[in-house]
C-alpha atoms as a PDB file:
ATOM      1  CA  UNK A   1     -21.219  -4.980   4.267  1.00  0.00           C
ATOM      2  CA  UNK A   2     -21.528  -3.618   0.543  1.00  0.00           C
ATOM      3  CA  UNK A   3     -19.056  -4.547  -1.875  1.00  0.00           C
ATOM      4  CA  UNK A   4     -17.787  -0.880  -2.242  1.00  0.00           C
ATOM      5  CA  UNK A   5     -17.192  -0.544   2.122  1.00  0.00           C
ATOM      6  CA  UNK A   6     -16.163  -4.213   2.084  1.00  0.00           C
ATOM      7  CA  UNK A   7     -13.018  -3.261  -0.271  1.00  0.00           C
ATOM      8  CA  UNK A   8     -12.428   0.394   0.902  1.00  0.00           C
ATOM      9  CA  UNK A   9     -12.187  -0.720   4.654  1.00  0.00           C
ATOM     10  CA  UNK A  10      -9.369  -3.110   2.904  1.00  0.00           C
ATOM     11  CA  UNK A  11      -7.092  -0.280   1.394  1.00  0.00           C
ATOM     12  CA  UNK A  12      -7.759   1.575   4.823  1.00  0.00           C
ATOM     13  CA  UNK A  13      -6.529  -1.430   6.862  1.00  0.00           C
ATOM     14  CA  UNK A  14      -3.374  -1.570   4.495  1.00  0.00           C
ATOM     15  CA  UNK A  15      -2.764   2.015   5.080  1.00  0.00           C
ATOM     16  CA  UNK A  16      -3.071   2.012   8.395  1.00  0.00           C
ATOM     17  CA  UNK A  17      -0.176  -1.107   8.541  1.00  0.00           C
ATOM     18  CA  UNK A  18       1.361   0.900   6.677  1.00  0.00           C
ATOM     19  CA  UNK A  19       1.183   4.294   8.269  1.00  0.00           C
ATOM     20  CA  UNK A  20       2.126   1.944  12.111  1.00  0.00           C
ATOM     21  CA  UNK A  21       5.249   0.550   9.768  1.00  0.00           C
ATOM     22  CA  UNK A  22       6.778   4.287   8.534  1.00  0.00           C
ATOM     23  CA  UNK A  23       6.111   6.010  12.234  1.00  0.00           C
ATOM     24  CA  UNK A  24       7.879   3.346  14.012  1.00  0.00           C
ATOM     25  CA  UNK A  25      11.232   3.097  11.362  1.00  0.00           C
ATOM     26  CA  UNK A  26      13.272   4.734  14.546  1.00  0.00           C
ATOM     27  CA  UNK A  27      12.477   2.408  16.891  1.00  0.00           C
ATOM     28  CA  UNK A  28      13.420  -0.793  14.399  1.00  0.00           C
ATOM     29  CA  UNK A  29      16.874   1.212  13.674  1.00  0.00           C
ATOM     30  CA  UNK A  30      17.317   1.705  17.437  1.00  0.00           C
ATOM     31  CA  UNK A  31      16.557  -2.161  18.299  1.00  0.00           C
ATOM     32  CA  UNK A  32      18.842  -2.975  15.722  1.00  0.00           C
ATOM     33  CA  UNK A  33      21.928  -0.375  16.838  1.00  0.00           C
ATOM     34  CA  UNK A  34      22.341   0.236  13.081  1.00  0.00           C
ATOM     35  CA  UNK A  35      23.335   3.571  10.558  1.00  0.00           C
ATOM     36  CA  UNK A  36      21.597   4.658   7.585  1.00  0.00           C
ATOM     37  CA  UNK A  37      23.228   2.307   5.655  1.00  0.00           C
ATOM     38  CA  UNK A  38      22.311  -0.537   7.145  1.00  0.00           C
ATOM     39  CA  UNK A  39      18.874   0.290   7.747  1.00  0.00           C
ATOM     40  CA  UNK A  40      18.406   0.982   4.227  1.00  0.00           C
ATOM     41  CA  UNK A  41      19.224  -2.736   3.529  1.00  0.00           C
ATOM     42  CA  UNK A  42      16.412  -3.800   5.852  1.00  0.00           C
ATOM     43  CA  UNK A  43      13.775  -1.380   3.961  1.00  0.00           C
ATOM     44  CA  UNK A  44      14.843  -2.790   1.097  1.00  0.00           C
ATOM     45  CA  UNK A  45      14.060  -6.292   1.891  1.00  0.00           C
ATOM     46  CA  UNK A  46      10.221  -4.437   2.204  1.00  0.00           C
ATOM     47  CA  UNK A  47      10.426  -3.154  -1.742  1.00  0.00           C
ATOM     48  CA  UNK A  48      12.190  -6.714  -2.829  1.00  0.00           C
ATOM     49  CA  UNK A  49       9.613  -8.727  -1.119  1.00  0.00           C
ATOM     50  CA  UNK A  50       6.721  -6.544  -2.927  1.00  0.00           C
ATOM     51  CA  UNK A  51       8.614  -6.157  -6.162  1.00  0.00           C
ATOM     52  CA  UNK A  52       8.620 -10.308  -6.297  1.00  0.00           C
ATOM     53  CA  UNK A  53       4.975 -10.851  -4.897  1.00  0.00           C
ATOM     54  CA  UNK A  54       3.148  -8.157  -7.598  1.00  0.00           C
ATOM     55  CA  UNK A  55       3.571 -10.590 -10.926  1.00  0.00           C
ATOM     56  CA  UNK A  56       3.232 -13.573  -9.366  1.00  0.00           C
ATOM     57  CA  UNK A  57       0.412 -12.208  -7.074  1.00  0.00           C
ATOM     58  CA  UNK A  58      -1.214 -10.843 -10.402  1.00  0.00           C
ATOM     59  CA  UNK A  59      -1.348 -14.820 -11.813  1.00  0.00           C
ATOM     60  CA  UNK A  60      -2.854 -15.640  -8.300  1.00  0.00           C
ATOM     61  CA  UNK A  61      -5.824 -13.096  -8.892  1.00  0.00           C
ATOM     62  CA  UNK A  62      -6.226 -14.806 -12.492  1.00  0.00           C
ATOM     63  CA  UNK A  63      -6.314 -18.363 -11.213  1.00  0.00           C
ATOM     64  CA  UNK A  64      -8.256 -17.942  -8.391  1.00  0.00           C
ATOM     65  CA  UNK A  65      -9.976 -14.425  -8.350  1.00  0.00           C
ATOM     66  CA  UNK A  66      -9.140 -11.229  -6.362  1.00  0.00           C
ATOM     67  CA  UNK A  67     -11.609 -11.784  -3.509  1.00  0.00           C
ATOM     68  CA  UNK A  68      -9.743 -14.892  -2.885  1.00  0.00           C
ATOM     69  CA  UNK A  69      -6.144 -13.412  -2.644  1.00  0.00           C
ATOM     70  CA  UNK A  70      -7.370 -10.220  -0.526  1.00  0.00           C
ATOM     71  CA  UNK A  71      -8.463 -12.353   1.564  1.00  0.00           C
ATOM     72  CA  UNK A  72      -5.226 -14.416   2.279  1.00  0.00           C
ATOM     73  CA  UNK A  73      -3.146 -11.086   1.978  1.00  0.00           C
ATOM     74  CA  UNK A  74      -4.868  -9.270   4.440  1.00  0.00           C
ATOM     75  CA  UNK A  75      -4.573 -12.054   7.052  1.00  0.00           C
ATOM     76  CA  UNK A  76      -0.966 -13.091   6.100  1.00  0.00           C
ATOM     77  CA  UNK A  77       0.459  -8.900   6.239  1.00  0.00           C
ATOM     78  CA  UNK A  78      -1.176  -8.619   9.843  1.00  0.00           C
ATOM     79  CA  UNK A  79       0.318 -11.780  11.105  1.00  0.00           C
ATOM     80  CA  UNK A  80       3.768 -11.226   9.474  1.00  0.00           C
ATOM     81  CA  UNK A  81       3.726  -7.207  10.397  1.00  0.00           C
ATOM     82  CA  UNK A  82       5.312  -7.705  13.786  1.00  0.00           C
ATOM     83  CA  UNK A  83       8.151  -9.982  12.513  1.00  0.00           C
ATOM     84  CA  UNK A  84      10.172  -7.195  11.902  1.00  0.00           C
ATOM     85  CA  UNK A  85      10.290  -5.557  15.261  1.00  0.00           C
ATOM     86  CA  UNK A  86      11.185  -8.512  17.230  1.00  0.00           C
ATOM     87  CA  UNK A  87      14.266  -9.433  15.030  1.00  0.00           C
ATOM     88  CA  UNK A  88      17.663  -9.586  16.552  1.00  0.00           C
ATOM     89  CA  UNK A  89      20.001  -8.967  13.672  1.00  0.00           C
ATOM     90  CA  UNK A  90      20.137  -7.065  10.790  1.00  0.00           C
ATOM     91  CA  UNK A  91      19.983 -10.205   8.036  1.00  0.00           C
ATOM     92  CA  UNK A  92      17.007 -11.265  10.343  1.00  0.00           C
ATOM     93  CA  UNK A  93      15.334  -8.277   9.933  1.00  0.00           C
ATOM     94  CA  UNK A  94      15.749  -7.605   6.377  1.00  0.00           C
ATOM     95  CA  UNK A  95      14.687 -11.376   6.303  1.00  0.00           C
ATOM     96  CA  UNK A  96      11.109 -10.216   7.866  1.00  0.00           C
ATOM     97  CA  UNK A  97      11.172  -7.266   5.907  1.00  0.00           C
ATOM     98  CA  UNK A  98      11.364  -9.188   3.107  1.00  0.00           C
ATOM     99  CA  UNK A  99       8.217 -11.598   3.821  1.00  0.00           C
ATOM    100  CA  UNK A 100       6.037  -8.338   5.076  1.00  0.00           C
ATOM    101  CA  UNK A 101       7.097  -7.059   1.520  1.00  0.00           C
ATOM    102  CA  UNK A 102       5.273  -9.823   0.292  1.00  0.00           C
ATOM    103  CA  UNK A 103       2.317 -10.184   1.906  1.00  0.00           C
ATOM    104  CA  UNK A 104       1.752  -6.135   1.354  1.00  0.00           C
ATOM    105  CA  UNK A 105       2.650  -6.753  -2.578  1.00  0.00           C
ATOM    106  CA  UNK A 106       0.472  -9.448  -3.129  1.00  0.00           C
ATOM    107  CA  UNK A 107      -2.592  -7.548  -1.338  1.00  0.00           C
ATOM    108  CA  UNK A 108      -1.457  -4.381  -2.849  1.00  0.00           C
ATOM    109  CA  UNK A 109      -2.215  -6.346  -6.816  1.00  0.00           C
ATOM    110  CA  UNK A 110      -5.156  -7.995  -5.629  1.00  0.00           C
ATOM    111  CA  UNK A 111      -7.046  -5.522  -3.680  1.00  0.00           C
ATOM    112  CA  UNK A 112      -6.726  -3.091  -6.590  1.00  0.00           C
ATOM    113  CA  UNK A 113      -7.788  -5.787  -8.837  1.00  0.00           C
ATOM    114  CA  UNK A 114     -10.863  -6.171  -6.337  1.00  0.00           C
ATOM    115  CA  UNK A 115     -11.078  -2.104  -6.748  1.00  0.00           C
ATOM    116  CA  UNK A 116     -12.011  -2.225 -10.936  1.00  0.00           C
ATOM    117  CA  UNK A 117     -14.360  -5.087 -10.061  1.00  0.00           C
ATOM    118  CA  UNK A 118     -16.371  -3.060  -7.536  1.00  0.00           C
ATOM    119  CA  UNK A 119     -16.285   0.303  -9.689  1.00  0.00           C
ATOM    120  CA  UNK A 120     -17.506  -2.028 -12.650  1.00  0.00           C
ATOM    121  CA  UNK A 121     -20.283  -3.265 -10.557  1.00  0.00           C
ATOM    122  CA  UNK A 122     -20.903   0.276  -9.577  1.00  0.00           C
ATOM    123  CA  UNK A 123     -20.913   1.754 -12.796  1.00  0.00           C
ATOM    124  CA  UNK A 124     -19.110   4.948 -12.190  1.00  0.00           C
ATOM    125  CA  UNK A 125     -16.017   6.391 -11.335  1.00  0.00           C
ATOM    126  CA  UNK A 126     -15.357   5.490  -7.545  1.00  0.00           C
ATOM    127  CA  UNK A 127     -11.424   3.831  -7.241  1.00  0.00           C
ATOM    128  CA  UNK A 128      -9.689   7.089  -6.243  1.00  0.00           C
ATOM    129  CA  UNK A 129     -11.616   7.438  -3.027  1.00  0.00           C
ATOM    130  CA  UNK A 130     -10.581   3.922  -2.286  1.00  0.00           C
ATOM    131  CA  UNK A 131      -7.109   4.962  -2.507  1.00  0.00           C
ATOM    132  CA  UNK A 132      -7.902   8.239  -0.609  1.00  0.00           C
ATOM    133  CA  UNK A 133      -9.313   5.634   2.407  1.00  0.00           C
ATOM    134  CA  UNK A 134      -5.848   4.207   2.124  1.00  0.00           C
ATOM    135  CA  UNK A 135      -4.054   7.258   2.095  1.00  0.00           C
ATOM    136  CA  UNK A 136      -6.281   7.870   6.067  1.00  0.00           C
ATOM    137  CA  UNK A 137      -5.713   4.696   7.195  1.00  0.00           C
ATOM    138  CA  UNK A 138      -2.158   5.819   6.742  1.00  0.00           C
ATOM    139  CA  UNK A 139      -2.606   9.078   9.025  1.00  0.00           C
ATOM    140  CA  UNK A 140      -4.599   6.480  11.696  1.00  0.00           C
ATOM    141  CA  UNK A 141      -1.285   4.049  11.241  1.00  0.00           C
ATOM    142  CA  UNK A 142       0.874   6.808  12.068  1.00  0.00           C
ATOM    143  CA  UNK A 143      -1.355   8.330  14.885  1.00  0.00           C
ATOM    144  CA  UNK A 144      -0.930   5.182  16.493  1.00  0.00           C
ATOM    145  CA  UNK A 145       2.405   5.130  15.977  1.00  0.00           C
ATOM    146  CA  UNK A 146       3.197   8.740  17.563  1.00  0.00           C
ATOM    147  CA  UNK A 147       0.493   7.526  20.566  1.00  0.00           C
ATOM    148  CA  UNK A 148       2.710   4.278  20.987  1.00  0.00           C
ATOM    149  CA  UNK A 149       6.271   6.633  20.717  1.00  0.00           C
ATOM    150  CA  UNK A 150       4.974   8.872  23.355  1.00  0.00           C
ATOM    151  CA  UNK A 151       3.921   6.212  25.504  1.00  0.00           C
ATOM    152  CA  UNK A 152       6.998   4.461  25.430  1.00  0.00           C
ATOM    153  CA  UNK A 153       5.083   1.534  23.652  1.00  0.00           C
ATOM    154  CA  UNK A 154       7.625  -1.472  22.095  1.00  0.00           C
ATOM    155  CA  UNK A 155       7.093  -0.867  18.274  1.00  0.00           C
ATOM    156  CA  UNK A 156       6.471  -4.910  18.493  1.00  0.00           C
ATOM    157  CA  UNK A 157       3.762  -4.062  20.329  1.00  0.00           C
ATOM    158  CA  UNK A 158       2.387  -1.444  18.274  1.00  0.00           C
ATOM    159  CA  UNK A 159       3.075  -3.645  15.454  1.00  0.00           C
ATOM    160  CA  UNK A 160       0.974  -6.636  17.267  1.00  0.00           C
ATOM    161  CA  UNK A 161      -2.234  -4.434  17.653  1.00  0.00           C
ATOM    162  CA  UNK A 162      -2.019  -3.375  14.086  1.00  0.00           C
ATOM    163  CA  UNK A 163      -1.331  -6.833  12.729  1.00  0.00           C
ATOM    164  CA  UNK A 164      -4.629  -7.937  14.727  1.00  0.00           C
ATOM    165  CA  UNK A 165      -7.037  -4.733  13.800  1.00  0.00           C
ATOM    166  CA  UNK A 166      -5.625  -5.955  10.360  1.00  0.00           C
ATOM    167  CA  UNK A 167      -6.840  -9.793  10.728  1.00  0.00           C
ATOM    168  CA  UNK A 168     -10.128  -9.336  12.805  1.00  0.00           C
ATOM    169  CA  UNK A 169     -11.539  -6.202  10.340  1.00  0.00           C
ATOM    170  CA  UNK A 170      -9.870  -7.547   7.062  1.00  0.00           C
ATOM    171  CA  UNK A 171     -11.415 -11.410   7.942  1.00  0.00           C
ATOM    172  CA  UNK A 172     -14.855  -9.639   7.981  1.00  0.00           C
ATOM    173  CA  UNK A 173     -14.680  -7.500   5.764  1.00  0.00           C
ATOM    174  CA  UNK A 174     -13.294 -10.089   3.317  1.00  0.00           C
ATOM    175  CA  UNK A 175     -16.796 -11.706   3.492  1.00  0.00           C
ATOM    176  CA  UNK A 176     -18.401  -8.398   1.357  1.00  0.00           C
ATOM    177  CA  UNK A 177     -15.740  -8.991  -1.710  1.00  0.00           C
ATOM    178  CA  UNK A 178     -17.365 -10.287  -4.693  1.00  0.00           C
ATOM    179  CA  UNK A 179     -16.307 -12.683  -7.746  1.00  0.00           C
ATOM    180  CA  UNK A 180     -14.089 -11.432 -10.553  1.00  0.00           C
ATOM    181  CA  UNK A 181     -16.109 -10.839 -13.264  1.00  0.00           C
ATOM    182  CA  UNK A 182     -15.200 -11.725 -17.131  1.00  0.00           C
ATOM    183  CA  UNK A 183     -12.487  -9.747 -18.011  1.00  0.00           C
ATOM    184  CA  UNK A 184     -13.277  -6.868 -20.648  1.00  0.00           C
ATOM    185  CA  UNK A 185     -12.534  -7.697 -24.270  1.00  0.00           C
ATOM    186  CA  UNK A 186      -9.107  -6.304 -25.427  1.00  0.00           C
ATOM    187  CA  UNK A 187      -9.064  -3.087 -27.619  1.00  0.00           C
ATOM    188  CA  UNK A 188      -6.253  -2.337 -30.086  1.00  0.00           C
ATOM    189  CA  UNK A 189      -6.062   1.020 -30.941  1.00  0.00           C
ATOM    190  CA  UNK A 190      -2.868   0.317 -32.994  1.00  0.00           C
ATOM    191  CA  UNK A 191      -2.491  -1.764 -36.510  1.00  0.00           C
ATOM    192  CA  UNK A 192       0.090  -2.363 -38.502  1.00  0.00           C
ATOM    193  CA  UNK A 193       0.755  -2.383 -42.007  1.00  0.00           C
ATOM    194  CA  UNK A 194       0.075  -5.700 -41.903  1.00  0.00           C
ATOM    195  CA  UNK A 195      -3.321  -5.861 -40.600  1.00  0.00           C
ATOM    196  CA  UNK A 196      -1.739  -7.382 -37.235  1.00  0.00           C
ATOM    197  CA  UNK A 197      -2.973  -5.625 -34.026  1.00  0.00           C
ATOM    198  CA  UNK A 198      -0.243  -3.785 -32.087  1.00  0.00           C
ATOM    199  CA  UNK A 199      -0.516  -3.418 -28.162  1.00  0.00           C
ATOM    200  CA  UNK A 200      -0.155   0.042 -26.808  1.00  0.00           C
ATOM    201  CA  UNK A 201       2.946   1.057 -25.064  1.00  0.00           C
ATOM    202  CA  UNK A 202       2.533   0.998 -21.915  1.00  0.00           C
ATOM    203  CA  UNK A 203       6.021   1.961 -20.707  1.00  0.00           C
ATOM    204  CA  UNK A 204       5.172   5.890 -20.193  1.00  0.00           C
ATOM    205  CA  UNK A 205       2.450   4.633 -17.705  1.00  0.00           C
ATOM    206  CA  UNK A 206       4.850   1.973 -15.808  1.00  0.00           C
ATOM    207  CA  UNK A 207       7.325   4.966 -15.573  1.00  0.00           C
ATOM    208  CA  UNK A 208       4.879   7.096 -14.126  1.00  0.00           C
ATOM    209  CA  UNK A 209       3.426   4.357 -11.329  1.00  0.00           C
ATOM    210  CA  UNK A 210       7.211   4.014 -10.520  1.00  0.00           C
ATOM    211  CA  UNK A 211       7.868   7.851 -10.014  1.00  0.00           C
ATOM    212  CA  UNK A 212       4.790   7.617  -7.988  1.00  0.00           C
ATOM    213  CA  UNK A 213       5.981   4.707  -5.747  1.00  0.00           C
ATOM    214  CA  UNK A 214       9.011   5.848  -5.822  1.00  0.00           C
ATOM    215  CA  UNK A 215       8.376   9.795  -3.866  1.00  0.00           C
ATOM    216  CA  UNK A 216       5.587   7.376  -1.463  1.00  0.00           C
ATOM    217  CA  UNK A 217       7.965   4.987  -0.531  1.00  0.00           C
ATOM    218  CA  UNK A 218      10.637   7.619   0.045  1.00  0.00           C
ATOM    219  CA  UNK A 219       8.563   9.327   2.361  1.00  0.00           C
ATOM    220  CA  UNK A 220       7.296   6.217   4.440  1.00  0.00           C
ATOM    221  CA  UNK A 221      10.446   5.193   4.764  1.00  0.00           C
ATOM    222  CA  UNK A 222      12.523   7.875   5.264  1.00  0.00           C
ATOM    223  CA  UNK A 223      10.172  10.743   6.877  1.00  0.00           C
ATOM    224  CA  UNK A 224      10.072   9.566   9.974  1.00  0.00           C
ATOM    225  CA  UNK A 225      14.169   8.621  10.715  1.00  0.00           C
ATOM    226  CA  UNK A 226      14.652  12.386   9.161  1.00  0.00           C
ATOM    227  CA  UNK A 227      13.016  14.131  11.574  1.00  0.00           C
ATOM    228  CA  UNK A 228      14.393  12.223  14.854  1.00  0.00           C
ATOM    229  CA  UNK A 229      17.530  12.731  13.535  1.00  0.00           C
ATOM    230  CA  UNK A 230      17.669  16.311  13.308  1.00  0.00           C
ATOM    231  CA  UNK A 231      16.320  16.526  17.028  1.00  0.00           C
ATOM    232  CA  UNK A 232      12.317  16.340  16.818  1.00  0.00           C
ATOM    233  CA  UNK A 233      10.955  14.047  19.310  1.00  0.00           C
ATOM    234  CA  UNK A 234      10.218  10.304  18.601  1.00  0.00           C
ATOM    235  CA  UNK A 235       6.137  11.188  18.872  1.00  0.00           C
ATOM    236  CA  UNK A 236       6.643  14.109  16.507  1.00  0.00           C
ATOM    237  CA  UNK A 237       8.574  12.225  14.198  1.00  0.00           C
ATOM    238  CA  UNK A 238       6.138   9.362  13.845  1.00  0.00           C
ATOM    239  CA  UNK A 239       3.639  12.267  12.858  1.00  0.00           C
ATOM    240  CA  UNK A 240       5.438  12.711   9.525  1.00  0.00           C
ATOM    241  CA  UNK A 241       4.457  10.144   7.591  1.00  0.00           C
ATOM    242  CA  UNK A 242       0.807  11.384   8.814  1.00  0.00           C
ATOM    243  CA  UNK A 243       1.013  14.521   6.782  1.00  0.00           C
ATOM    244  CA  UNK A 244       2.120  13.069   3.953  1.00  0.00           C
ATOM    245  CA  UNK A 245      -1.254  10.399   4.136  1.00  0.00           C
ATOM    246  CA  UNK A 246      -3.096  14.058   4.634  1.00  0.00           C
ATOM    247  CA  UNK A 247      -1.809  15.462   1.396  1.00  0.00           C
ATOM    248  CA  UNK A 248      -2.095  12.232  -0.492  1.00  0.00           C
ATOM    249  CA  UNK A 249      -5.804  11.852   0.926  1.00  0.00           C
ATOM    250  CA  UNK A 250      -6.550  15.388  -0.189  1.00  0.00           C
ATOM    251  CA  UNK A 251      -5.904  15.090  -3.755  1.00  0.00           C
ATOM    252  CA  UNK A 252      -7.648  11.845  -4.097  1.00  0.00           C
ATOM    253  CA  UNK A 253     -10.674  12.603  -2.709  1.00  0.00           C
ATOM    254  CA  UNK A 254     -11.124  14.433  -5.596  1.00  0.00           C
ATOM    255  CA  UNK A 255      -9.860  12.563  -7.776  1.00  0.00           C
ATOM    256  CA  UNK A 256     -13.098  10.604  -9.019  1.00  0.00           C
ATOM    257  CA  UNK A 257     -15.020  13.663  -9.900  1.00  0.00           C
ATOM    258  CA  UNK A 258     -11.637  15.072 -11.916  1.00  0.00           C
ATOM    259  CA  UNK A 259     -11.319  11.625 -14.055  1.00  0.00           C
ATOM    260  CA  UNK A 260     -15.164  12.056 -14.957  1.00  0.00           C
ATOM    261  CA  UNK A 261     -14.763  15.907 -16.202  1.00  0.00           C
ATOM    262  CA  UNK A 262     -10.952  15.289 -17.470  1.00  0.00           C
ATOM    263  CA  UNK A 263     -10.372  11.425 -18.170  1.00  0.00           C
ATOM    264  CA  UNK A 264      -7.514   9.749 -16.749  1.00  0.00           C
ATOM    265  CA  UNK A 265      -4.613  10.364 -19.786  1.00  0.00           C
ATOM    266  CA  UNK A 266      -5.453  13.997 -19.295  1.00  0.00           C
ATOM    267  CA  UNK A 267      -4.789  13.648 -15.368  1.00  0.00           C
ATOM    268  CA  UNK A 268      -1.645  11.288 -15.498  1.00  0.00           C
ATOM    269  CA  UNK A 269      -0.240  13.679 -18.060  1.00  0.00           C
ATOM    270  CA  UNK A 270      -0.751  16.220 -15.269  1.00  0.00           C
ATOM    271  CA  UNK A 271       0.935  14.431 -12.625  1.00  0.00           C
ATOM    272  CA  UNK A 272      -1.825  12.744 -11.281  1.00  0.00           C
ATOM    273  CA  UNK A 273      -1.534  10.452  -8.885  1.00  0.00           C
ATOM    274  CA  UNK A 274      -1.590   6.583  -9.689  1.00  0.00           C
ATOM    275  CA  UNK A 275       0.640   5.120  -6.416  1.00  0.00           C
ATOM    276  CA  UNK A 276      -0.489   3.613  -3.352  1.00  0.00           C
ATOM    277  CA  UNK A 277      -2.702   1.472  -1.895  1.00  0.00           C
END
């Protein structure tokens, strides 16, 4: 498997646990007998989890490379993906939540940080249609999930299959993933009066990854319980997070070819998209 398929299949397995995740939300809420409330606290746990995995994931992929730490990700998110749906109680639950939220943060840094490796290999534009393979993996996830829904399928169940696609595909794919390279020398664009390099300001760009995140997550989350609640069936509902993937898939498959004509400040200024995956 070629370095470029090798990490693409990766962001499509991670969508497509993912994309299982979001469709089956209703089903964890029913298990756990819980309101809104409540089940916000356990989707939480999921964003807490990632939101403590990302910086220390990002040392991991310095130390020991980002073909290393895909590799362990991949594996550990499949195994830990049904935790969730077998949980008793709510504090158990957001416990799991919580430990998925890892996993899926620290393979979320490192198989992005795989990503710039392969399209420096490649020598040309080619990370948005890894996110775009993400982004279908997603509308597979939540096929799956409406097939499980309509079938009357245990979301642990549906959870189980995922977690195993996840660990068979992402253990071979793992084995196409190639060493970090030397990192590119730093460029200041910015110096002082006194002669002293300044770093660029990169707080417009972190706001504009978390507005990203931010309207993804919503919908993954949230999408899915909307719908069942205001009467669609729990098949249909599952389906919802699958448009969303559709949309998101859409605009990045053309995203490589619009960073070549445009560049990427003139896209992000534009509301490009830099979330996911």
């Amino acid at each position: 498997m070629s370095p470029r398929a090798a990490i693409t299949t990766i962001f499509a397995l991670n969508g497509v646990v993912l994309g299982t995740w979001g469709a089956r939300i209703p089903a964890i809420q029913d298990r756990l007998d819980v309101g809104p409330g409540a089940l916000a606290l356990a989707l939480a746990g999921l964003a807490a989890g990632a939101l403590i995995a990302m910086p220390t994931a990002g040392r991991l992929v310095s130390r020991h490379g980002s073909a290393t730490v895909v590799r362990v990700a991949v594996v550990v998110l499949g195994a830990l993906l049904v935790l969730p749906a077998i949980m008793p109680s709510l504090p158990l639950a957001i416990l799991a939540t919580f430990l998925v939220g890892l996993a899926n943060g620290s393979l979320d840094v490192s198989q992005n940080a795989q990503g710039v490796e392969v399209e420096r290999a490649a020598g040309r534009t080619i990370f948005s249609s890894m996110h775009a393979a993400f982004s279908f993996g997603g509308l597979i996830g939540a096929g799956l999930g409406a097939a499980s829904a309509a079938t009357d399928l245990s979301a642990g169940v549906s959870f189980a299959v995922a977690g195993a696609v996840a660990i068979l595909v992402g253990t071979v794919a793992g084995r196409g993933l190639i060493p970090d390279g030397a990192p590119p020398t730093e460029h200041h664009e910015h110096v002082g009066v006194d002669g002293v390099p300044r770093r660029r300001n990169l707080w417009p760009l972190r706001a504009l990854a978390f507005a990203s995140l931010f309207c993804e997550g919503a919908a993954m989350d949230w999408s899915a319980v909307h719908l069942r609640d205001i009467g669609a069936a729990s098949a249909v509902a599952a389906l919802a997070y699958g448009a969303f993937s559709v949309a998101m898939a859409t605009g990045r498959l053309g995203g490589d070819r619009l960073v070549e004509r445009r560049g990427p400040v003139a896209l992000a200024r534009r509301g490009g998209a830099v979330g996911g995956g």
